[in-house]
Protein backbone atom coordinates (compact mmCIF):
# COMPACT_ATOMS: atom_id res chain seq x y z
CA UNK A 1 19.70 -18.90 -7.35
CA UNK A 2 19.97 -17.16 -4.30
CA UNK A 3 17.63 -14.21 -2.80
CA UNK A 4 19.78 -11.63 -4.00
CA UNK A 5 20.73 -12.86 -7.34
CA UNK A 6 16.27 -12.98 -7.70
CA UNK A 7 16.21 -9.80 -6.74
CA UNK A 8 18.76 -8.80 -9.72
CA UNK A 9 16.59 -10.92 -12.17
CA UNK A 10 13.25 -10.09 -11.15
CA UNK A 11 12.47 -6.50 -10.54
CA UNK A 12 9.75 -4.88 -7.94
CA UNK A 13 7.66 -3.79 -11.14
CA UNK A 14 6.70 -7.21 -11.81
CA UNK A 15 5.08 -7.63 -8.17
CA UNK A 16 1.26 -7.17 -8.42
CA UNK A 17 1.59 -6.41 -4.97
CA UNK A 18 3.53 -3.37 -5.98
CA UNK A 19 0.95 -2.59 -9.12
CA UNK A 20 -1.77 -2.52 -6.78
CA UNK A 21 -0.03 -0.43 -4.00
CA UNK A 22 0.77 2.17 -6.88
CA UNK A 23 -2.89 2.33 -8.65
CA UNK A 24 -3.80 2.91 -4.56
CA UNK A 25 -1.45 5.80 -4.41
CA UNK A 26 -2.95 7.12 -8.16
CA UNK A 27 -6.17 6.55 -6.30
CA UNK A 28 -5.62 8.27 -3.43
CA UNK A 29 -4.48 11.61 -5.26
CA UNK A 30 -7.13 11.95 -7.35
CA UNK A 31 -10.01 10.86 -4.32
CA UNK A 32 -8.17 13.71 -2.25
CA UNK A 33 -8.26 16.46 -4.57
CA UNK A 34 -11.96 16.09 -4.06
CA UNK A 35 -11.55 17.48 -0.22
CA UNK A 36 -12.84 20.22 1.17
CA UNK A 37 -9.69 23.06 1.74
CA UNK A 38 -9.52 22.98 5.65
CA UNK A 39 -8.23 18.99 5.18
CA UNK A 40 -5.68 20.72 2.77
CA UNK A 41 -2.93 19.99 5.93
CA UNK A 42 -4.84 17.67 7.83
CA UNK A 43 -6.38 14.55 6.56
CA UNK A 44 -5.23 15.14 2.59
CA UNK A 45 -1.48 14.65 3.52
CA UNK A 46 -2.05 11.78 5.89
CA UNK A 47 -3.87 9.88 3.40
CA UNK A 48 -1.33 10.56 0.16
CA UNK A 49 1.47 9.58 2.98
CA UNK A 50 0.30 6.29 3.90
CA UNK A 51 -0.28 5.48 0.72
CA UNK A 52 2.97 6.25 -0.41
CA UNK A 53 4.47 4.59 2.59
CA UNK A 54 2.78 1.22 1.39
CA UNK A 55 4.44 1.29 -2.22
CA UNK A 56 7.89 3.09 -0.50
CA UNK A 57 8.30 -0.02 1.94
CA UNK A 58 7.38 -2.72 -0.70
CA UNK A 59 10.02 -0.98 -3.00
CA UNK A 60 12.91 -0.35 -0.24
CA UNK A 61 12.02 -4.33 1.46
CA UNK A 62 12.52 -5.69 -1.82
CA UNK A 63 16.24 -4.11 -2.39
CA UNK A 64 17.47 -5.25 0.82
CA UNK A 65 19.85 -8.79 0.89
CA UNK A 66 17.52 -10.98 2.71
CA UNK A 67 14.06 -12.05 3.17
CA UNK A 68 13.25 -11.27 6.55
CA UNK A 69 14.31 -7.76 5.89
CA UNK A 70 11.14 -8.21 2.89
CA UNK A 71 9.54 -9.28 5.35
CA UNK A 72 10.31 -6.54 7.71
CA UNK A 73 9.35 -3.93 5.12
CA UNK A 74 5.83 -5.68 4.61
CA UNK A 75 5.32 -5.62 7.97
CA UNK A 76 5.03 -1.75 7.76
CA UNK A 77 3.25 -1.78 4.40
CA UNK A 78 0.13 -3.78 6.36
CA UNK A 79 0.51 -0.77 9.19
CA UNK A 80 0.01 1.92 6.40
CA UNK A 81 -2.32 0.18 4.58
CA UNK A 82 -5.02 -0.32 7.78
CA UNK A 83 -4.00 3.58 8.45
CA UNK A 84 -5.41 4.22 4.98
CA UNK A 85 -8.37 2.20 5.10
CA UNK A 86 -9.33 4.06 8.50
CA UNK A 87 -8.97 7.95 7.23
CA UNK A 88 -10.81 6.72 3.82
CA UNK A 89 -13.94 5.44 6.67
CA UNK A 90 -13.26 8.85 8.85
CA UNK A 91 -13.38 10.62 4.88
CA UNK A 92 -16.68 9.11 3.70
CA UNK A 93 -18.13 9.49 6.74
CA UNK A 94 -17.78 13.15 6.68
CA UNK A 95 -18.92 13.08 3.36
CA UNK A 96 -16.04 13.97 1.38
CA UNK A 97 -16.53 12.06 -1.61
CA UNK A 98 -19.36 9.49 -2.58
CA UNK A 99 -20.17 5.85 -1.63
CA UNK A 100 -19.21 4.96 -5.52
CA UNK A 101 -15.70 5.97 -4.89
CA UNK A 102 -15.52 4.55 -1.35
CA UNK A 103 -16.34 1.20 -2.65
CA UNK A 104 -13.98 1.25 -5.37
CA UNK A 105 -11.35 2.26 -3.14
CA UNK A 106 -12.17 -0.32 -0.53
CA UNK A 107 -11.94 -2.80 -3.15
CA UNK A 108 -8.60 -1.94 -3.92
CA UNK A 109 -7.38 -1.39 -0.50
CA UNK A 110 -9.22 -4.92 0.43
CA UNK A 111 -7.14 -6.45 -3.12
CA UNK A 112 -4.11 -5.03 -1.98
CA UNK A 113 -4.20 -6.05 1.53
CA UNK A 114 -5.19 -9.26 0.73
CA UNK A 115 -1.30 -9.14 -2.05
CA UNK A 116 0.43 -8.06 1.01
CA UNK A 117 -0.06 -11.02 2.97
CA UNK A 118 -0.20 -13.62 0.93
CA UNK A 119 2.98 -12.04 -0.59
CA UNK A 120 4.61 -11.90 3.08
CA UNK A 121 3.20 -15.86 4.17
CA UNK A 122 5.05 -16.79 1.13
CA UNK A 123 8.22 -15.05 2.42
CA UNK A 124 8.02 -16.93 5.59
CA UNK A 125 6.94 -20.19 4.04
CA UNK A 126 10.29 -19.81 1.41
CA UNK A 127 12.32 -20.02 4.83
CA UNK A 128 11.28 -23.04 6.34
């Protein structure tokens, strides 16, 4: 079975990666709804991107026709997902929301992260 006939088969859905990526984005709406109205076009919309641009690439990597397109797509995934981590820091620094919901969140970021590249090394292992 080639890469593209898996691809048919198997959708995106089934990826925990993907699961993960989307409970980050649920996440991530609800923690920002918790900001203080001057973020309202600042930090809230940079936060709900990246996090949408982590489940987005995973989503539009996986319908392409090869892997190192995947693995392309991945690529920016990781980029959005260390974006993320870094305005949730800059967020609970400035108080924003409490250290109960900063570790849960950094527990999921750190989970997904940790899907996205073992996810993408298996990619690149499949092609040797």
């Amino acid at each position: 079975m080639s890469y593209t006939d898996k691809n048919a088969v198997y959708g995106y859905n089934k990826l925990f990666v993907y699961q993960k990526s989307l409970d980050l984005v649920i996440e991530t709406y609800k923690i920002t709804k918790l900001f203080p109205k001057e973020e309202r076009f600042v930090l809230v919309p940079q936060m709900r991107r990246a996090s949408l641009s982590i489940v987005a690439n995973i989503v539009e990597g996986y319908s392409k026709s090869s892997r190192k397109e995947l693995v392309r797509f991945l690529d920016i995934s990781k980029g959005s997902i260390n974006e993320l981590e870094i305005y949730y820091l800059i967020a609970f620094k400035l108080n924003y929301f409490d250290k109960m919901k900063f570790e849960k969140v950094s527990m999921l970021i750190l989970e997904t992260k940790k899907l996205l590249y073992s996810y993408q090394k298996s990619l690149r292992v499949s092609d040797n």
